[in-house]
Protein backbone atom coordinates (compact mmCIF):
# COMPACT_ATOMS: atom_id res chain seq x y z
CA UNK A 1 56.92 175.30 12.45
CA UNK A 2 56.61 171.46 13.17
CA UNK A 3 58.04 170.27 16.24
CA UNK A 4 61.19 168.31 15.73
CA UNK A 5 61.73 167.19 19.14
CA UNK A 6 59.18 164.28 18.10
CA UNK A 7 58.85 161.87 15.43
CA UNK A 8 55.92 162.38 13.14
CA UNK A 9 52.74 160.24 14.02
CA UNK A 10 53.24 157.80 11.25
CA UNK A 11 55.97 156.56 13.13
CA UNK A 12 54.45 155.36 15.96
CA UNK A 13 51.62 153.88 14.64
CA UNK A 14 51.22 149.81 14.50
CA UNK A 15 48.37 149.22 12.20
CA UNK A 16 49.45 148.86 8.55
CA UNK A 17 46.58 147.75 6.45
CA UNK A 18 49.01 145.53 5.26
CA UNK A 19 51.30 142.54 6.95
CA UNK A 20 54.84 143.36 6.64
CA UNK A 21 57.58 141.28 7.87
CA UNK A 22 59.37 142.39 11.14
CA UNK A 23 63.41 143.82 11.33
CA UNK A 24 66.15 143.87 13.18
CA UNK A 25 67.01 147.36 13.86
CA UNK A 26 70.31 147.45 15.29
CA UNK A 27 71.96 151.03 16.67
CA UNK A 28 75.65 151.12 17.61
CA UNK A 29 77.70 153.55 19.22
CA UNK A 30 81.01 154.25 21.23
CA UNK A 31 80.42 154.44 24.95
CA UNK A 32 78.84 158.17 25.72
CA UNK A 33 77.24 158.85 21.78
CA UNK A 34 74.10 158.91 22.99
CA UNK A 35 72.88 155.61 21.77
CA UNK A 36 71.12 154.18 25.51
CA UNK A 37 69.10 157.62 25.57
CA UNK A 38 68.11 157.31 21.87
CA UNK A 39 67.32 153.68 22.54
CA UNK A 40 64.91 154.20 25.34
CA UNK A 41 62.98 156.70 23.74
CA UNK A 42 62.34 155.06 20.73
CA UNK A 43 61.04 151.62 23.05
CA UNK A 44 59.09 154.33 24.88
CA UNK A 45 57.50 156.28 21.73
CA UNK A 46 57.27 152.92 19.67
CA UNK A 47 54.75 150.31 20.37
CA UNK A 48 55.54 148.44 17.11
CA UNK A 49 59.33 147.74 18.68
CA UNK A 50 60.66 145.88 21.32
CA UNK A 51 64.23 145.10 22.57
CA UNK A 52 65.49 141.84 21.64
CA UNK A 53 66.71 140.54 24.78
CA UNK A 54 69.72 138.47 24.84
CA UNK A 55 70.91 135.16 26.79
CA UNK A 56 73.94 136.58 29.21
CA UNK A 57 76.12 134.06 31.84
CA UNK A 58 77.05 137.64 34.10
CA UNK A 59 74.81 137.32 37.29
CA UNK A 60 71.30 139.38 37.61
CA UNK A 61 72.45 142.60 39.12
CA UNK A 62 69.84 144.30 41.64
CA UNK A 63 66.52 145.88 40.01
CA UNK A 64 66.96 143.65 36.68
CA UNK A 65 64.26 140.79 35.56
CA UNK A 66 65.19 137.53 33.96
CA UNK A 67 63.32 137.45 30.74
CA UNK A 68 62.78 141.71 30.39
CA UNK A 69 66.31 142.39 30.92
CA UNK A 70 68.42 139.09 30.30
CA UNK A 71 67.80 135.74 29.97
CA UNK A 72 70.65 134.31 32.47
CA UNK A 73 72.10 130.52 32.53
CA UNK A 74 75.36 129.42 33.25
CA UNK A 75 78.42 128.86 30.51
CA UNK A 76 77.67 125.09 30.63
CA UNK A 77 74.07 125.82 29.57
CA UNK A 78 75.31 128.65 27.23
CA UNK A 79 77.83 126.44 25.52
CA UNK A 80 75.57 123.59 24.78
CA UNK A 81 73.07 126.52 22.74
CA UNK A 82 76.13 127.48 20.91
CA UNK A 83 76.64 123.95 19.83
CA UNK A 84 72.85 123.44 18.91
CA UNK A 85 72.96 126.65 16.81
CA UNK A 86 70.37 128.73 19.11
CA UNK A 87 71.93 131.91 18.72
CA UNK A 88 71.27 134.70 15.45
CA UNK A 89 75.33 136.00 17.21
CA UNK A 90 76.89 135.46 20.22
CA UNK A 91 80.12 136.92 21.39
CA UNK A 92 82.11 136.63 24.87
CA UNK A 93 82.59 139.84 26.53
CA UNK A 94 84.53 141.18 29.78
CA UNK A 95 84.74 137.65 30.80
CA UNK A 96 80.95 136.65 30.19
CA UNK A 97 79.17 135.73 27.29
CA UNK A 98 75.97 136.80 25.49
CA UNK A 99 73.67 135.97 22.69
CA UNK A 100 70.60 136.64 20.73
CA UNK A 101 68.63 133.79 20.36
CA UNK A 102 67.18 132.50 17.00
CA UNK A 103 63.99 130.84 17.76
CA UNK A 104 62.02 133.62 19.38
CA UNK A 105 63.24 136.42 17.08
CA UNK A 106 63.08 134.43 13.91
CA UNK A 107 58.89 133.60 15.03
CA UNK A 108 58.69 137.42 15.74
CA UNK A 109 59.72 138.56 12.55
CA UNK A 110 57.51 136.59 10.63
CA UNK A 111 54.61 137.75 12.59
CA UNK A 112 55.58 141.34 11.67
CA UNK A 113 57.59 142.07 15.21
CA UNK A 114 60.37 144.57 14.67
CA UNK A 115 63.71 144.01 17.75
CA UNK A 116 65.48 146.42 18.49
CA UNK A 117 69.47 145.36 18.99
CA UNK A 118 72.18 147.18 21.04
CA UNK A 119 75.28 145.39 19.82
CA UNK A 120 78.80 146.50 18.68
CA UNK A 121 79.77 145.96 15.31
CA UNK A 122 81.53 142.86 15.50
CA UNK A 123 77.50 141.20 16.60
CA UNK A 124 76.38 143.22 13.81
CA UNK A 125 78.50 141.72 11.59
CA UNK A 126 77.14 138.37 13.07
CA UNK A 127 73.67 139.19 12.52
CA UNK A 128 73.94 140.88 8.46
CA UNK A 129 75.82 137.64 7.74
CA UNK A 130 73.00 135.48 8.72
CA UNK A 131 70.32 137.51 8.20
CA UNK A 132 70.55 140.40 5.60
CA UNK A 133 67.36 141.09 4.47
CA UNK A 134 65.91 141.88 8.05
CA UNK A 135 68.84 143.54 9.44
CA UNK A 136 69.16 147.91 9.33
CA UNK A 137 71.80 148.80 10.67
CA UNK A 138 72.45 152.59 12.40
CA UNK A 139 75.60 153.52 13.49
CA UNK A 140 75.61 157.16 16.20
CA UNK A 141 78.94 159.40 16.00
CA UNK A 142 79.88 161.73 18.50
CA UNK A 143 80.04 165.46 16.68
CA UNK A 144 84.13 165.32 17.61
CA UNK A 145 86.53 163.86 19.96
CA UNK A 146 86.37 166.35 22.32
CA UNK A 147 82.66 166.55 22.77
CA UNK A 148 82.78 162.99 23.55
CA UNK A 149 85.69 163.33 25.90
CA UNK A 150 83.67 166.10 27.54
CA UNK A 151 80.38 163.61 28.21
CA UNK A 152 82.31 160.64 29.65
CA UNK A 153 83.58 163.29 31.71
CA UNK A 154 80.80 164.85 33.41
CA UNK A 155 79.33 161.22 34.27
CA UNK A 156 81.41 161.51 36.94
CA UNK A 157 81.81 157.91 37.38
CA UNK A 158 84.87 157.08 35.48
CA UNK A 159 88.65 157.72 36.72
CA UNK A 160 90.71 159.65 34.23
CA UNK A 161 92.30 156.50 33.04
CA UNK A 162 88.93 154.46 32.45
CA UNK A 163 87.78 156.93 30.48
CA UNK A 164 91.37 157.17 28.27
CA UNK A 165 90.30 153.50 27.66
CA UNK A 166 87.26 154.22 26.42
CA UNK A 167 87.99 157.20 24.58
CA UNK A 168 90.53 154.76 22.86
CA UNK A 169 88.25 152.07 22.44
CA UNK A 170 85.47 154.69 20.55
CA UNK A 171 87.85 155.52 18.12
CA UNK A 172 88.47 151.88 17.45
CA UNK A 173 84.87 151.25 17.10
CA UNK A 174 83.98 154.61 14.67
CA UNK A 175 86.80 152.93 12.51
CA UNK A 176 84.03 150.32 11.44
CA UNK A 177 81.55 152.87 10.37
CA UNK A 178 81.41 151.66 6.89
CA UNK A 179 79.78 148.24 7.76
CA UNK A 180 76.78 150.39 8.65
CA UNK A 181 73.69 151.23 6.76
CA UNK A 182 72.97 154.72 8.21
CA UNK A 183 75.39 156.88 10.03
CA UNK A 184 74.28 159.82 12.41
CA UNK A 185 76.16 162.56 14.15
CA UNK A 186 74.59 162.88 17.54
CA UNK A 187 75.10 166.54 18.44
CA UNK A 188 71.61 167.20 19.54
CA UNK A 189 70.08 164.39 20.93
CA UNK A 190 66.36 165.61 20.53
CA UNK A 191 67.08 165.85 16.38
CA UNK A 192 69.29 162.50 16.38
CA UNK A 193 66.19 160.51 18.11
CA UNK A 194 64.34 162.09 14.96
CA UNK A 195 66.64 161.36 12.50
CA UNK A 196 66.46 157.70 13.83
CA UNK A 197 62.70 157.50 14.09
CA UNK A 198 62.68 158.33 10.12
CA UNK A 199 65.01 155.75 9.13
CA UNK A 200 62.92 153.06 11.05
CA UNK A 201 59.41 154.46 9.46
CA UNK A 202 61.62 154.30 5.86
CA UNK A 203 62.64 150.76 6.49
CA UNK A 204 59.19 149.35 7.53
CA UNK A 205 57.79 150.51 4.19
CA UNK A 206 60.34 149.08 1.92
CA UNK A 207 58.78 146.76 -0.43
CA UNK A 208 60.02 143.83 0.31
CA UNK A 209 59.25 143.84 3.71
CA UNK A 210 55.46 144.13 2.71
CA UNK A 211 54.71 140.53 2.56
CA UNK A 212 50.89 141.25 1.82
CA UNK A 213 52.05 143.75 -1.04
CA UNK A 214 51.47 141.00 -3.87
CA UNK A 215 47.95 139.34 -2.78
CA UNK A 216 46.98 143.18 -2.44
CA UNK A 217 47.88 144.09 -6.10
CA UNK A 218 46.67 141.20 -7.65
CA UNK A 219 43.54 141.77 -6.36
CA UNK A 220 43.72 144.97 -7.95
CA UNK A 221 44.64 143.71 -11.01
CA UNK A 222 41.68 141.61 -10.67
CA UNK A 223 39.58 144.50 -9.60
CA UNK A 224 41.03 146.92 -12.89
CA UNK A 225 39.72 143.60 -15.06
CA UNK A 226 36.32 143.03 -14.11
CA UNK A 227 35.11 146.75 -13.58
């Protein structure tokens, strides 16, 4: 039997024959899903994907790099992109504000990079509206309720009345799973990471991404002619 803690090999391979335009491969969750874990291993087992990192105006916390983690600038500096248009979405959150900025990930794509995105659905939203064709969007449930009750729980970090908010704030959030592309039930996290590996190798080979597809054919058009 195949091993289905892993993705197949396909997956993590970079070298299509041909070029293919990049995506934006955004996964969404309430707080304790799973979705940081899933995340992590795919940037680990995935050369062909990288986190899109976003502008923030919360200070650098200990351990974290500016460019790998954040880019950080004050709200004056922050505002002034906002009113230049430098952001794909941007949204102000627990007092701070962050944003994905346009420039970089816009040259990316077009040279076939794929970003990942850990946003919640309102910056989804943000980014289908202004980009649909290169957006994929994955949303992770929790298998119930209770399970999810159960993992904020043993964190062990949370008082009983944090984690009522966020237990409350999940089932806010799994209201909007319909504005998703994919939807997947995390109850085993080994199979969910696969499940999630698929739906990026199925996305990368959609046709229209394949932006060397139609010089290919026609040369085999051409080829079918002369032989």
């Amino acid at each position: 039997m195949a091993d289905q803690t892993h993705p197949p090999a396909d997956t993590l391979q970079i070298g299509d024959t041909l070029h293919r335009r990049g995506l934006m491969f955004i996964l969404s969750s309430p707080s304790g899903v799973g979705k940081t874990t899933v995340a992590r291993r795919l940037l680990a087992h995935d050369p062909a994907i990288r986190m899109s990192v976003s502008v923030t105006t919360r200070l650098m916390r200990p351990g974290e790099i500016e460019g790998v983690d954040y880019h950080f600038v004050d709200q004056p500096t922050f505002d002034e992109m906002i009113e230049h248009g430098h952001f794909m979405e941007w949204a102000h959150v627990f007092g701070y504000s962050y944003g994905t900025p346009k420039a970089h990930v816009k040259a990316g794509l077009k040279d076939g990079q794929d970003y990942l995105f850990d946003i919640d659905w309102q910056g989804t939203q943000q980014l289908y509206q202004r980009a649909e064709s290169d957006v994929v969007r994955v949303f992770l449930l929790p298998p119930s309720l209770e399970e999810l009750h159960r993992r904020l729980s043993a964190r062990a970090t949370d008082s009983s009345e944090v984690i009522a908010a966020r237990m409350a704030q999940a089932q806010s959030e799994i209201s909007h799973w319909d504005g998703y592309d994919y939807v997947v039930v995390n109850d085993d996290i080994d199979a969910c990471f696969h499940k999630v590996c698929e739906i990026l190798h199925a996305e990368r080979m959609r046709r229209a991404r394949q932006t060397g597809l139609i010089a290919f054919v026609r040369e085999l058009m051409r080829g079918s002619h002369s032989a």
